[in-house]
PDB file of N, CA and C in Angstrom:
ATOM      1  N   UNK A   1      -5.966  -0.924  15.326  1.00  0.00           N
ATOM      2  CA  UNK A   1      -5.604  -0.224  16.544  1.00  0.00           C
ATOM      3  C   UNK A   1      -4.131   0.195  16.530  1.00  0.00           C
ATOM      4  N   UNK A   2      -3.137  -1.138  15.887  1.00  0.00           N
ATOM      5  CA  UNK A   2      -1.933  -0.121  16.066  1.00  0.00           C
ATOM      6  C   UNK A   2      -1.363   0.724  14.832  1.00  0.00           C
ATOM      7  N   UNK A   3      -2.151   1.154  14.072  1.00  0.00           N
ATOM      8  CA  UNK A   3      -1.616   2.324  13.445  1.00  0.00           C
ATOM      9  C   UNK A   3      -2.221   3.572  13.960  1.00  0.00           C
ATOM     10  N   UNK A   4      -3.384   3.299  14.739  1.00  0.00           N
ATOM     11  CA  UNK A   4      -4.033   4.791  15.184  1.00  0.00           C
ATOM     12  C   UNK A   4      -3.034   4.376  16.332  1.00  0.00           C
ATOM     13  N   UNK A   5      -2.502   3.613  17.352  1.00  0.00           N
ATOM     14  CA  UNK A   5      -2.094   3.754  18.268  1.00  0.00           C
ATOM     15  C   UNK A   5      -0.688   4.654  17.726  1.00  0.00           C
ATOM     16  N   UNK A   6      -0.340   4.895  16.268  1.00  0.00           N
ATOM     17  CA  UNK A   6       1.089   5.316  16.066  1.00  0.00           C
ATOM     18  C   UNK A   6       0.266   6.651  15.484  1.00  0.00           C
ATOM     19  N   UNK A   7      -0.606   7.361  15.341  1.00  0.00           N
ATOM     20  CA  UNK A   7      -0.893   8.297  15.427  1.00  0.00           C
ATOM     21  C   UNK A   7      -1.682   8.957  13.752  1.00  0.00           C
ATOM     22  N   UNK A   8      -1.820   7.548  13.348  1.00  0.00           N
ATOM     23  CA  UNK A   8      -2.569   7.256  11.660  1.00  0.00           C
ATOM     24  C   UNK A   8      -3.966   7.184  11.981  1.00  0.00           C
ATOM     25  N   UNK A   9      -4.755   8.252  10.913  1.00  0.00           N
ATOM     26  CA  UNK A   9      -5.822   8.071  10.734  1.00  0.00           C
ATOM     27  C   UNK A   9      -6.107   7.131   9.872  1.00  0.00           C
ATOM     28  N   UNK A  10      -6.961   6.080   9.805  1.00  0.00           N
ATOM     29  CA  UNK A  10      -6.820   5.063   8.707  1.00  0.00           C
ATOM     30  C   UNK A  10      -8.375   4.989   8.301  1.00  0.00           C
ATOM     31  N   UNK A  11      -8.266   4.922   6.929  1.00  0.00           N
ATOM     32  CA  UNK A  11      -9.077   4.317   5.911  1.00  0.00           C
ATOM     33  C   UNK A  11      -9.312   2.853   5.679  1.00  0.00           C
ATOM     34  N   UNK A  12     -10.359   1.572   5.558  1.00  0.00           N
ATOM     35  CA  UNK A  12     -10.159   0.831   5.008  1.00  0.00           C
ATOM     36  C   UNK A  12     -10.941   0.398   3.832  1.00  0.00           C
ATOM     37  N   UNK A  13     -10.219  -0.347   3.619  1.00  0.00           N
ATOM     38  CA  UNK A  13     -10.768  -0.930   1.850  1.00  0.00           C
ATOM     39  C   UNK A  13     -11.034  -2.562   1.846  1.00  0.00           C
ATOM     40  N   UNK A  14     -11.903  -3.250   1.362  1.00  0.00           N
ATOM     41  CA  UNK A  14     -11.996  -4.547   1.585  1.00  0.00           C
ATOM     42  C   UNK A  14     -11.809  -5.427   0.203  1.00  0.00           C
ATOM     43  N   UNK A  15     -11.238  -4.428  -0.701  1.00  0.00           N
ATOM     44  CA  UNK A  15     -10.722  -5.118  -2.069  1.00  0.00           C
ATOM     45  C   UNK A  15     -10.071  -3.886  -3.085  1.00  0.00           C
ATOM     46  N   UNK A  16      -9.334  -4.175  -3.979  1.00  0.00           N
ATOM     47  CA  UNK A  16      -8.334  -3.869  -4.306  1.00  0.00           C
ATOM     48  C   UNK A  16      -9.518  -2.292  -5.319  1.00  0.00           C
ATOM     49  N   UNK A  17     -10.625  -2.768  -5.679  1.00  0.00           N
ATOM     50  CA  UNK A  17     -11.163  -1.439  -6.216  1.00  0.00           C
ATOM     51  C   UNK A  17     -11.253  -0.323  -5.295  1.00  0.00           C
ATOM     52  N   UNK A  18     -11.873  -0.820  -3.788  1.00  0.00           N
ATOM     53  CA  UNK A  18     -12.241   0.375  -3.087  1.00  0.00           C
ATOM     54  C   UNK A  18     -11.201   0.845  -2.558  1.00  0.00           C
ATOM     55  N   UNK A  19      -9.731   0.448  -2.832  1.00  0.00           N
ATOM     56  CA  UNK A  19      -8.630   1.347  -2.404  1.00  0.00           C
ATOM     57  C   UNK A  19      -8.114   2.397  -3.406  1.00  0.00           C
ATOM     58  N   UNK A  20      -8.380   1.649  -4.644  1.00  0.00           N
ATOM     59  CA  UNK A  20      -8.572   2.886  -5.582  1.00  0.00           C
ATOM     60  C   UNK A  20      -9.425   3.843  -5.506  1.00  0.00           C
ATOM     61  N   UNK A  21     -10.701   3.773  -5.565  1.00  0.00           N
ATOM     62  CA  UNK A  21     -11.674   4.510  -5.424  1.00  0.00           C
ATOM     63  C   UNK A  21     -11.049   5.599  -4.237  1.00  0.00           C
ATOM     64  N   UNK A  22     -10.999   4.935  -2.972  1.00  0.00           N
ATOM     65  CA  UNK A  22     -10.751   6.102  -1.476  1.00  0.00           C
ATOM     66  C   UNK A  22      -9.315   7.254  -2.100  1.00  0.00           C
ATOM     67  N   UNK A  23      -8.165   6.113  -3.012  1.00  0.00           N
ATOM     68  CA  UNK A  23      -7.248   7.164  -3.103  1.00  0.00           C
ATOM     69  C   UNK A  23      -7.785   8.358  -4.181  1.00  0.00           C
ATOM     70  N   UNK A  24      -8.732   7.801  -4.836  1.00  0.00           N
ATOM     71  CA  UNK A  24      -8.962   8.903  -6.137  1.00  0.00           C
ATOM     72  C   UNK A  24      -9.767  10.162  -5.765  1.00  0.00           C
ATOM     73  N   UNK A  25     -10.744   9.799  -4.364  1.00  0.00           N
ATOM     74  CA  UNK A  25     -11.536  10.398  -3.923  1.00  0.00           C
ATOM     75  C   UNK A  25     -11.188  11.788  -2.998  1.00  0.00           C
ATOM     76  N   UNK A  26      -9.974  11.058  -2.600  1.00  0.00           N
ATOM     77  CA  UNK A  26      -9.003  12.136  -1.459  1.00  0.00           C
ATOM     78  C   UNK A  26      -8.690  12.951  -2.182  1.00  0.00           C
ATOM     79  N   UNK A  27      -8.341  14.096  -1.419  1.00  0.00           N
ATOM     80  CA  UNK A  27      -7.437  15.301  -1.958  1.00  0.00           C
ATOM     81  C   UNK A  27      -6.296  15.228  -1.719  1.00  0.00           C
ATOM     82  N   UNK A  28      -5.515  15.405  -3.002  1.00  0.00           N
ATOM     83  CA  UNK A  28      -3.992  15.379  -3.468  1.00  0.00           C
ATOM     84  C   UNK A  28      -2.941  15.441  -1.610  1.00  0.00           C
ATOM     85  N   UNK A  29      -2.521  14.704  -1.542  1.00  0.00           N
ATOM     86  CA  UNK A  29      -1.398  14.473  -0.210  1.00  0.00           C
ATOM     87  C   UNK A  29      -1.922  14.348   1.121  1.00  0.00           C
ATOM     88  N   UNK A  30      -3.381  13.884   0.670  1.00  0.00           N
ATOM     89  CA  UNK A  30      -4.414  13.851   2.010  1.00  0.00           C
ATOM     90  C   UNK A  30      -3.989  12.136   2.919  1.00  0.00           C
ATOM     91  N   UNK A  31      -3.337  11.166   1.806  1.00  0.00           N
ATOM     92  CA  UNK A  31      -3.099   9.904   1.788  1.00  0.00           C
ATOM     93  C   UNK A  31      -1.637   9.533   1.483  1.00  0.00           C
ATOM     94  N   UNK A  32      -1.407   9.484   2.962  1.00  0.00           N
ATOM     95  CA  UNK A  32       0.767   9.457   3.150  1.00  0.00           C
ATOM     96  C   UNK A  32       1.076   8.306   3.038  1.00  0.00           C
ATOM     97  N   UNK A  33       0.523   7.077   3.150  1.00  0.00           N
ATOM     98  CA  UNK A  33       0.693   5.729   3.051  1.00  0.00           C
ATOM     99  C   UNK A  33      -0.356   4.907   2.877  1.00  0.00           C
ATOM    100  N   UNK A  34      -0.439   3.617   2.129  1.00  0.00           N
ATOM    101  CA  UNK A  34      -1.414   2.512   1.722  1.00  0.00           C
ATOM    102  C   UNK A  34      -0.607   1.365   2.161  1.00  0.00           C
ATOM    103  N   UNK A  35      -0.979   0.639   2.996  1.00  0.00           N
ATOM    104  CA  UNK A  35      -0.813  -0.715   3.120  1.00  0.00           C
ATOM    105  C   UNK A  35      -1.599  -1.712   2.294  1.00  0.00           C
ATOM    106  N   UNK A  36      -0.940  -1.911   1.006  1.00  0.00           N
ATOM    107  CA  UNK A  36      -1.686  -2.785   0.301  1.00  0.00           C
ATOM    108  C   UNK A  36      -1.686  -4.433   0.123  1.00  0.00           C
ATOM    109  N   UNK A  37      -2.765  -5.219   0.440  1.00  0.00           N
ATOM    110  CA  UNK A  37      -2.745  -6.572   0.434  1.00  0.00           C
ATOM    111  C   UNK A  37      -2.813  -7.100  -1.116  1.00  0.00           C
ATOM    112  N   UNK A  38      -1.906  -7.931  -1.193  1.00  0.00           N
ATOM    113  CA  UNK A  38      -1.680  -8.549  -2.837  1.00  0.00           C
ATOM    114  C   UNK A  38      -3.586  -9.178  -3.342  1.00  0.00           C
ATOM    115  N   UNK A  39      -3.787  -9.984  -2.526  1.00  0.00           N
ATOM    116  CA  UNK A  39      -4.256 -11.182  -2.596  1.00  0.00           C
ATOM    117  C   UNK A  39      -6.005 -10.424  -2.494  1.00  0.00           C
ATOM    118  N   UNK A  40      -6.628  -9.785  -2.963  1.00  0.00           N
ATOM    119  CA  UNK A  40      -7.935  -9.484  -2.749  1.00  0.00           C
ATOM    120  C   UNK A  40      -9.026  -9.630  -3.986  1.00  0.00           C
ATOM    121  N   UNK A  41      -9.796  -9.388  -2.892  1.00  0.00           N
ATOM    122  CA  UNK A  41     -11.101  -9.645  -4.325  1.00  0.00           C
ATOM    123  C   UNK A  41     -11.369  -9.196  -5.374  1.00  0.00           C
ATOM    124  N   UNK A  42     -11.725  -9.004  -6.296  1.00  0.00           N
ATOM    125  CA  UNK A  42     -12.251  -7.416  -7.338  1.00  0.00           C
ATOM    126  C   UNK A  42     -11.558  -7.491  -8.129  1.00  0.00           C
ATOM    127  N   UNK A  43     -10.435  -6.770  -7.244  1.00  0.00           N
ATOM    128  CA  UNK A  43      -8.924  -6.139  -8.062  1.00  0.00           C
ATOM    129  C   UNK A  43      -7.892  -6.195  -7.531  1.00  0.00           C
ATOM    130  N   UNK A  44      -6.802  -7.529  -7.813  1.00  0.00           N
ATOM    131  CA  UNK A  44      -5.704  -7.611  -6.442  1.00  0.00           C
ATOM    132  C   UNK A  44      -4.783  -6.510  -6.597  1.00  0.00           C
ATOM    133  N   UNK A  45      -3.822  -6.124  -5.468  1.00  0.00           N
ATOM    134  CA  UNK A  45      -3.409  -5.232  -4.536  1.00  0.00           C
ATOM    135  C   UNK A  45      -2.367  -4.950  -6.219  1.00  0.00           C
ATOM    136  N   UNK A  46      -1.829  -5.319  -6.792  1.00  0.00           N
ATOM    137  CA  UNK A  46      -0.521  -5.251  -8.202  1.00  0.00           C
ATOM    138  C   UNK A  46      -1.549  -4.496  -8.828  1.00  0.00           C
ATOM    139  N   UNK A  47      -2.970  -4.654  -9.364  1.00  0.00           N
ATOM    140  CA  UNK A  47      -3.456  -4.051 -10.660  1.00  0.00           C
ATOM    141  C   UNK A  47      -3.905  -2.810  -9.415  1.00  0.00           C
ATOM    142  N   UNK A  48      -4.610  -2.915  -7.989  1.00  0.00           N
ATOM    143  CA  UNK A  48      -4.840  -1.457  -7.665  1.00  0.00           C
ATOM    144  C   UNK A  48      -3.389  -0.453  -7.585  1.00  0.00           C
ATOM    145  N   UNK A  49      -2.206  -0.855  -7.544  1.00  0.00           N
ATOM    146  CA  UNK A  49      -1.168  -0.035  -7.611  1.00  0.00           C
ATOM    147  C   UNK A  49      -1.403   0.273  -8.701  1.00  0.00           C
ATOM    148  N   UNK A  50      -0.574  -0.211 -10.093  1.00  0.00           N
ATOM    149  CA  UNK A  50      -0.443   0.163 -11.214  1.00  0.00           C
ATOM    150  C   UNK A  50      -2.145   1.336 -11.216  1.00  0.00           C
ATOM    151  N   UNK A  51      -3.028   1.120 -11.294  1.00  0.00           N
ATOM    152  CA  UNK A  51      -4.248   2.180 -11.412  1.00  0.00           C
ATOM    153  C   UNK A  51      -3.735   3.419 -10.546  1.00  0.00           C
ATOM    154  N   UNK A  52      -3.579   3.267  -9.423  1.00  0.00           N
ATOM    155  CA  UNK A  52      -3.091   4.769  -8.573  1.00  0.00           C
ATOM    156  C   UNK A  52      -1.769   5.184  -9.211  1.00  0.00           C
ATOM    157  N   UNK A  53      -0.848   4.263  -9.151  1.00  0.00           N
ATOM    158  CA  UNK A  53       0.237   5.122 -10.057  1.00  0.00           C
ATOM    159  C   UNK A  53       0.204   5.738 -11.340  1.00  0.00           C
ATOM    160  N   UNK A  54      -1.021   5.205 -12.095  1.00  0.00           N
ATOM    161  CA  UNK A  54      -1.041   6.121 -13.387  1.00  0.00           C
ATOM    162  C   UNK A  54      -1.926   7.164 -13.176  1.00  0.00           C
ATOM    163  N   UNK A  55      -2.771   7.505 -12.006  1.00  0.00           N
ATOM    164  CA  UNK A  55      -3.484   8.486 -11.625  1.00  0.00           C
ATOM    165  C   UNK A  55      -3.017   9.735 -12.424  1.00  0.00           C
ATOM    166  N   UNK A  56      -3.626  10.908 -12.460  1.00  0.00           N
ATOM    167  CA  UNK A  56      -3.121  12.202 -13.433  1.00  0.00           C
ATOM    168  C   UNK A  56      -3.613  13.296 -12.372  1.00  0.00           C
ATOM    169  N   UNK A  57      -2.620  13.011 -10.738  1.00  0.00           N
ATOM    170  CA  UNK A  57      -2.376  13.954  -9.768  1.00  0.00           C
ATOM    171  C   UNK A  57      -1.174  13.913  -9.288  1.00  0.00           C
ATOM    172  N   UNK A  58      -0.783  14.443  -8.389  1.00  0.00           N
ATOM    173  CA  UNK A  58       0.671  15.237  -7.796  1.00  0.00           C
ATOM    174  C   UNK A  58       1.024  13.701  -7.154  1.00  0.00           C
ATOM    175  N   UNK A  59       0.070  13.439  -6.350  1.00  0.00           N
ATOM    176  CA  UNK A  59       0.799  12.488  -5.647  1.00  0.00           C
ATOM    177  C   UNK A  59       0.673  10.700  -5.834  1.00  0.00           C
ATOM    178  N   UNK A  60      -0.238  11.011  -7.211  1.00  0.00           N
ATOM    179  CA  UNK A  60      -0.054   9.268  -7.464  1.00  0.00           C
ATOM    180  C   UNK A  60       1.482   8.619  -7.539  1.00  0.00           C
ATOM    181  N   UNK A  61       2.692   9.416  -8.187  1.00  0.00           N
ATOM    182  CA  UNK A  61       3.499   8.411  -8.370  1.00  0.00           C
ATOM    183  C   UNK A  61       4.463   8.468  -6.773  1.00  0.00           C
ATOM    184  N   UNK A  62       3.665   9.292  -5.996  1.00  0.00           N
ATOM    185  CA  UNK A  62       5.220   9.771  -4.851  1.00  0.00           C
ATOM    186  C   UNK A  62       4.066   8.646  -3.211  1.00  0.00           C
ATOM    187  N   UNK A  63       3.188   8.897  -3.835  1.00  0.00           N
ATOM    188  CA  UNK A  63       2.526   8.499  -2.027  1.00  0.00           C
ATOM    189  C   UNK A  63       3.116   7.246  -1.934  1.00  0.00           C
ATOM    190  N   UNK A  64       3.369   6.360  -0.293  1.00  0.00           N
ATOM    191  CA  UNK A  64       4.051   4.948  -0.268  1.00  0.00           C
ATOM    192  C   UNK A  64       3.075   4.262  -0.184  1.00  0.00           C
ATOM    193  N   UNK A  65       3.483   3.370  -0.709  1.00  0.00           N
ATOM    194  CA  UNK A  65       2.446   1.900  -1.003  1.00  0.00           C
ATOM    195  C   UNK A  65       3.255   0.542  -0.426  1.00  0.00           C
ATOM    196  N   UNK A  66       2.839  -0.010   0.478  1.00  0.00           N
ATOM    197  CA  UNK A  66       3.889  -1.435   1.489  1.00  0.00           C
ATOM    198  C   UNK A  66       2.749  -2.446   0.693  1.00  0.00           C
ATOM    199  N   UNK A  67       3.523  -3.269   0.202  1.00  0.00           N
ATOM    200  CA  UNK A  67       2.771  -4.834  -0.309  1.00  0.00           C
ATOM    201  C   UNK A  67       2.742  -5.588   1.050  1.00  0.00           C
ATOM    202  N   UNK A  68       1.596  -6.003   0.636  1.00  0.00           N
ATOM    203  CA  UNK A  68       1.604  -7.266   1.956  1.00  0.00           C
ATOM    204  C   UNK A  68       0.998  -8.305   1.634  1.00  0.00           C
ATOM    205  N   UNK A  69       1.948  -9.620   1.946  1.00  0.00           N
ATOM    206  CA  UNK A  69       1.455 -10.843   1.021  1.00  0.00           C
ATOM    207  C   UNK A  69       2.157 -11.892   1.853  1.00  0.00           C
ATOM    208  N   UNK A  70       1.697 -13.395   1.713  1.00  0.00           N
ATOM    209  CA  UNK A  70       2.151 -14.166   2.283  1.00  0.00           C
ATOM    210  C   UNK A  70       3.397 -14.560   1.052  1.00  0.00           C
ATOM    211  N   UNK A  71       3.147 -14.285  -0.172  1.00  0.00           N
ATOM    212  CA  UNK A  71       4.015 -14.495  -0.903  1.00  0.00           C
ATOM    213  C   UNK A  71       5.412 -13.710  -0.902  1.00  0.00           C
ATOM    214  N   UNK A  72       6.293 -14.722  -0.301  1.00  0.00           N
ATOM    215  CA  UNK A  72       7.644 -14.099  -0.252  1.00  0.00           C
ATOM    216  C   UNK A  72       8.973 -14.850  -1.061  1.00  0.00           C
ATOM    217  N   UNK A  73       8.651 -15.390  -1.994  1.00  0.00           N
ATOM    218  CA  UNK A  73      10.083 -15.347  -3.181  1.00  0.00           C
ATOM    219  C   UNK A  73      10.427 -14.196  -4.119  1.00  0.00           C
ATOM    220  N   UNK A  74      11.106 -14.481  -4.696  1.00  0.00           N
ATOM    221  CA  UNK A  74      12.029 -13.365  -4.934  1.00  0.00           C
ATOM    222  C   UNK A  74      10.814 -12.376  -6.765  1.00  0.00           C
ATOM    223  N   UNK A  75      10.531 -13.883  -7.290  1.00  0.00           N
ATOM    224  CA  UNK A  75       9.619 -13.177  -8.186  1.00  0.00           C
ATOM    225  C   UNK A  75       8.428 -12.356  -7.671  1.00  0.00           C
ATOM    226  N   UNK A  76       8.096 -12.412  -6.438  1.00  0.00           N
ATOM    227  CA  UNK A  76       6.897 -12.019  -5.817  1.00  0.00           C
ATOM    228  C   UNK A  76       7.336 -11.022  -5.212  1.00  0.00           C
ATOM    229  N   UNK A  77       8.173 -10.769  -4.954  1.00  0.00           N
ATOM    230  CA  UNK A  77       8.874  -9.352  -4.812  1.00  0.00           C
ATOM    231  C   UNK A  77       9.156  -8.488  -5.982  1.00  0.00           C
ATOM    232  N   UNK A  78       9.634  -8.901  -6.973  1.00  0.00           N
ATOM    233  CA  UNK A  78      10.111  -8.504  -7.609  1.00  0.00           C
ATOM    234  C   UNK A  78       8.632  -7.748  -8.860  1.00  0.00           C
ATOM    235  N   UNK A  79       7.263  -8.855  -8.763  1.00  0.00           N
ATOM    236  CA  UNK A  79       6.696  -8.087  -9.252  1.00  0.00           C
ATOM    237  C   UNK A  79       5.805  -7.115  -8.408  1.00  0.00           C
ATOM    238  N   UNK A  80       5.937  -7.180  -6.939  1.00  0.00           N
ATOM    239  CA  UNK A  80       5.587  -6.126  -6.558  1.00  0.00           C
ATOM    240  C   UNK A  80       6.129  -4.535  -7.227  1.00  0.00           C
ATOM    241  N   UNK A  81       8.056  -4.607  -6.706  1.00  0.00           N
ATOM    242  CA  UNK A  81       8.355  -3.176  -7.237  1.00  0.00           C
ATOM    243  C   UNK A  81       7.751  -3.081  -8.717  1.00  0.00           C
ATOM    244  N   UNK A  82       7.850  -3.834  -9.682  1.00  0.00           N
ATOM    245  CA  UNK A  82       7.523  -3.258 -11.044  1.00  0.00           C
ATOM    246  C   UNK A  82       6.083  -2.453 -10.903  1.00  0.00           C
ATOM    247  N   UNK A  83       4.927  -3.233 -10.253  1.00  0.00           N
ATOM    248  CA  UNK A  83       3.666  -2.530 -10.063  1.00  0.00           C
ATOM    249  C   UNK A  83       3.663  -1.304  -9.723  1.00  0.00           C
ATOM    250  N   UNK A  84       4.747  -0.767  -8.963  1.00  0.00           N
ATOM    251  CA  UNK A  84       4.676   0.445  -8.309  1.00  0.00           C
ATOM    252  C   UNK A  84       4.893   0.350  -6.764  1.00  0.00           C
ATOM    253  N   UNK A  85       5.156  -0.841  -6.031  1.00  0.00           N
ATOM    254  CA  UNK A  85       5.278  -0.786  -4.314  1.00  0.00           C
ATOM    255  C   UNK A  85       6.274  -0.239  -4.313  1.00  0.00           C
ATOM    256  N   UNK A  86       6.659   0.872  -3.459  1.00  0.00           N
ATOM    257  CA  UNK A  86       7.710   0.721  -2.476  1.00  0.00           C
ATOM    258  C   UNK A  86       8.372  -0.409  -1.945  1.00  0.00           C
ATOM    259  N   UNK A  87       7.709  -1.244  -1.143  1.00  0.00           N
ATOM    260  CA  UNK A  87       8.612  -1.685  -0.280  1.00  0.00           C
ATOM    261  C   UNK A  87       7.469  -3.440  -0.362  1.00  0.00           C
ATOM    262  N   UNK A  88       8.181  -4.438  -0.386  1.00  0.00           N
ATOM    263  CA  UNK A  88       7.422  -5.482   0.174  1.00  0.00           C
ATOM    264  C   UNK A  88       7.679  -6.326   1.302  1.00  0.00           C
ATOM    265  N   UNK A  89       5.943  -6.626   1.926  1.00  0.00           N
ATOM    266  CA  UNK A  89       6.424  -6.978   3.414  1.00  0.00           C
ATOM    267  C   UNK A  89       5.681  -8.456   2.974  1.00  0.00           C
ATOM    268  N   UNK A  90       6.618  -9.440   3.464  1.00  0.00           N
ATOM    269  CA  UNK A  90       5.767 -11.038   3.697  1.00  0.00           C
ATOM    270  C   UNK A  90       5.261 -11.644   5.378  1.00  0.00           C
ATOM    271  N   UNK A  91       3.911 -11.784   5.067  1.00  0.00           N
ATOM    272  CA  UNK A  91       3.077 -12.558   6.536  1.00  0.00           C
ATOM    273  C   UNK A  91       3.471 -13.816   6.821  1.00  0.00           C
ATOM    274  N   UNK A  92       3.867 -13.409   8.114  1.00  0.00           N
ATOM    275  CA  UNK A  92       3.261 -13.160   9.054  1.00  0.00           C
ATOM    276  C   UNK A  92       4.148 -11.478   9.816  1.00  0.00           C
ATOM    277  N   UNK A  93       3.209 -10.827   9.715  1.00  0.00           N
ATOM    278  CA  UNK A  93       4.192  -9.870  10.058  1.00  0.00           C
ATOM    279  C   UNK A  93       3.531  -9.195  11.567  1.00  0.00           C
ATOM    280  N   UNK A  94       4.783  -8.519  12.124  1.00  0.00           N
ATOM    281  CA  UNK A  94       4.706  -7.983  13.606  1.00  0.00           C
ATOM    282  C   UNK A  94       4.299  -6.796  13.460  1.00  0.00           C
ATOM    283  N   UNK A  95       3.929  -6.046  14.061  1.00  0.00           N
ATOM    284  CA  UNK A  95       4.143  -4.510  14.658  1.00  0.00           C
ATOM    285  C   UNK A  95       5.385  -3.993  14.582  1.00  0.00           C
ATOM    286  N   UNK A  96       6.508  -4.647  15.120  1.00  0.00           N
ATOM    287  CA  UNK A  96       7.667  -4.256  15.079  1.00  0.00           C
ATOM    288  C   UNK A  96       8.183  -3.813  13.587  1.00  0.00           C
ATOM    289  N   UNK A  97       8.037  -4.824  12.564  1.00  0.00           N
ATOM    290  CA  UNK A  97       8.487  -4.818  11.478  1.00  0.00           C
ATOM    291  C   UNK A  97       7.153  -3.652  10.292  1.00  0.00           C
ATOM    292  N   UNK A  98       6.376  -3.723  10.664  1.00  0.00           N
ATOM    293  CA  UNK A  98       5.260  -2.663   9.989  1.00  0.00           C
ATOM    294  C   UNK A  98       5.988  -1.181  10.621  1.00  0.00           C
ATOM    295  N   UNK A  99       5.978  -1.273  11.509  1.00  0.00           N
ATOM    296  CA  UNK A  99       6.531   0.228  12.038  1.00  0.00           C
ATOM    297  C   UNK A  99       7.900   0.323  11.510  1.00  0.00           C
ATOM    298  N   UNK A 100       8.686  -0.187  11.342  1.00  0.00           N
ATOM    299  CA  UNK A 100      10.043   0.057  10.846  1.00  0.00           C
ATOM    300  C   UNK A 100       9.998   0.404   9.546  1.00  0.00           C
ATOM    301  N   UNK A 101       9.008  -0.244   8.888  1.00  0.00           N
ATOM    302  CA  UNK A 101       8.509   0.043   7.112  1.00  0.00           C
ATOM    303  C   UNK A 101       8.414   1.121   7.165  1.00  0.00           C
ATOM    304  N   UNK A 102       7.363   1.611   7.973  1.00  0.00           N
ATOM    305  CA  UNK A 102       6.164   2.740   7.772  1.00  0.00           C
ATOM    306  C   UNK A 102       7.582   3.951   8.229  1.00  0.00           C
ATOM    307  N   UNK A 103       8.368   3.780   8.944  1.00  0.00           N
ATOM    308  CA  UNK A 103       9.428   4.955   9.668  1.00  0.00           C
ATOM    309  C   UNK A 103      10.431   5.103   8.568  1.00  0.00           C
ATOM    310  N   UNK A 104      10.499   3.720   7.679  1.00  0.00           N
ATOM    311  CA  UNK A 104      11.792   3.669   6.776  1.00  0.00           C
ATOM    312  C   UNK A 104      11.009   5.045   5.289  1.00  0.00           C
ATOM    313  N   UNK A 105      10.518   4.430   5.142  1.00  0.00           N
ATOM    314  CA  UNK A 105       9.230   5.117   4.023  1.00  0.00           C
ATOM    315  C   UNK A 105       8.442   6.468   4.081  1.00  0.00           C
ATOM    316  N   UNK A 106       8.498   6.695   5.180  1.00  0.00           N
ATOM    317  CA  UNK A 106       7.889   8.305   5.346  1.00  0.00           C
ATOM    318  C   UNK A 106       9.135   9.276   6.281  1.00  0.00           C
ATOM    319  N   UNK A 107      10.176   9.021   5.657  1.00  0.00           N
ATOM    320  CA  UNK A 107      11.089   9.989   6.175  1.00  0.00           C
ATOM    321  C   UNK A 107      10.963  11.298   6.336  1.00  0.00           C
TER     322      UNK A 107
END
């Protein structure tokens, strides 16, 4: 509710393949942001980045991707950016702080 309440049409995915799949499926800049969860079934949220970022379209390496994980030390950050995140967020997280991501990131 509160990303449509901020004016996002949203997609969801219930493991790290079917977020690949939805981004591969879209048309090129149809998909401005992914909130991706580390920790999922299939295929966690690090190997579905790295797959969309090697995508062979316009906007695999530019669309934003927010990690979201309860894991917050510094290596767990750190292998987020290598995967390809933008930005990493650690849970428990607010509204307040998702919206500040999402405003920092889609300038």
């Amino acid at each position: 509710m509160f990303l449509q309440d901020m004016g996002a049409q949203v997609l969801k995915a219930w493991n790290g393949k079917e977020a690949v799949d939805l981004f591969a499926a879209s048309a090129p800049g149809e998909i401005e942001l992914i909130m991706m969860d580390i920790m999922m079934p299939i295929m966690n949220g690090l190997e579905a980045v790295k797959h969309i970022r090697a995508m062979d379209r316009p906007d695999a390496k530019n669309v934003v991707i927010l990690a979201m994980t309860a894991n917050a030390f510094s290596d767990d950050v750190e292998r987020s950016r290598q995967a390809g995140m933008n930005e990493h967020l650690s849970k428990p997280l607010d509204s307040d702080t998702i919206r500040a991501a999402i405003l920092r990131n889609l300038k």
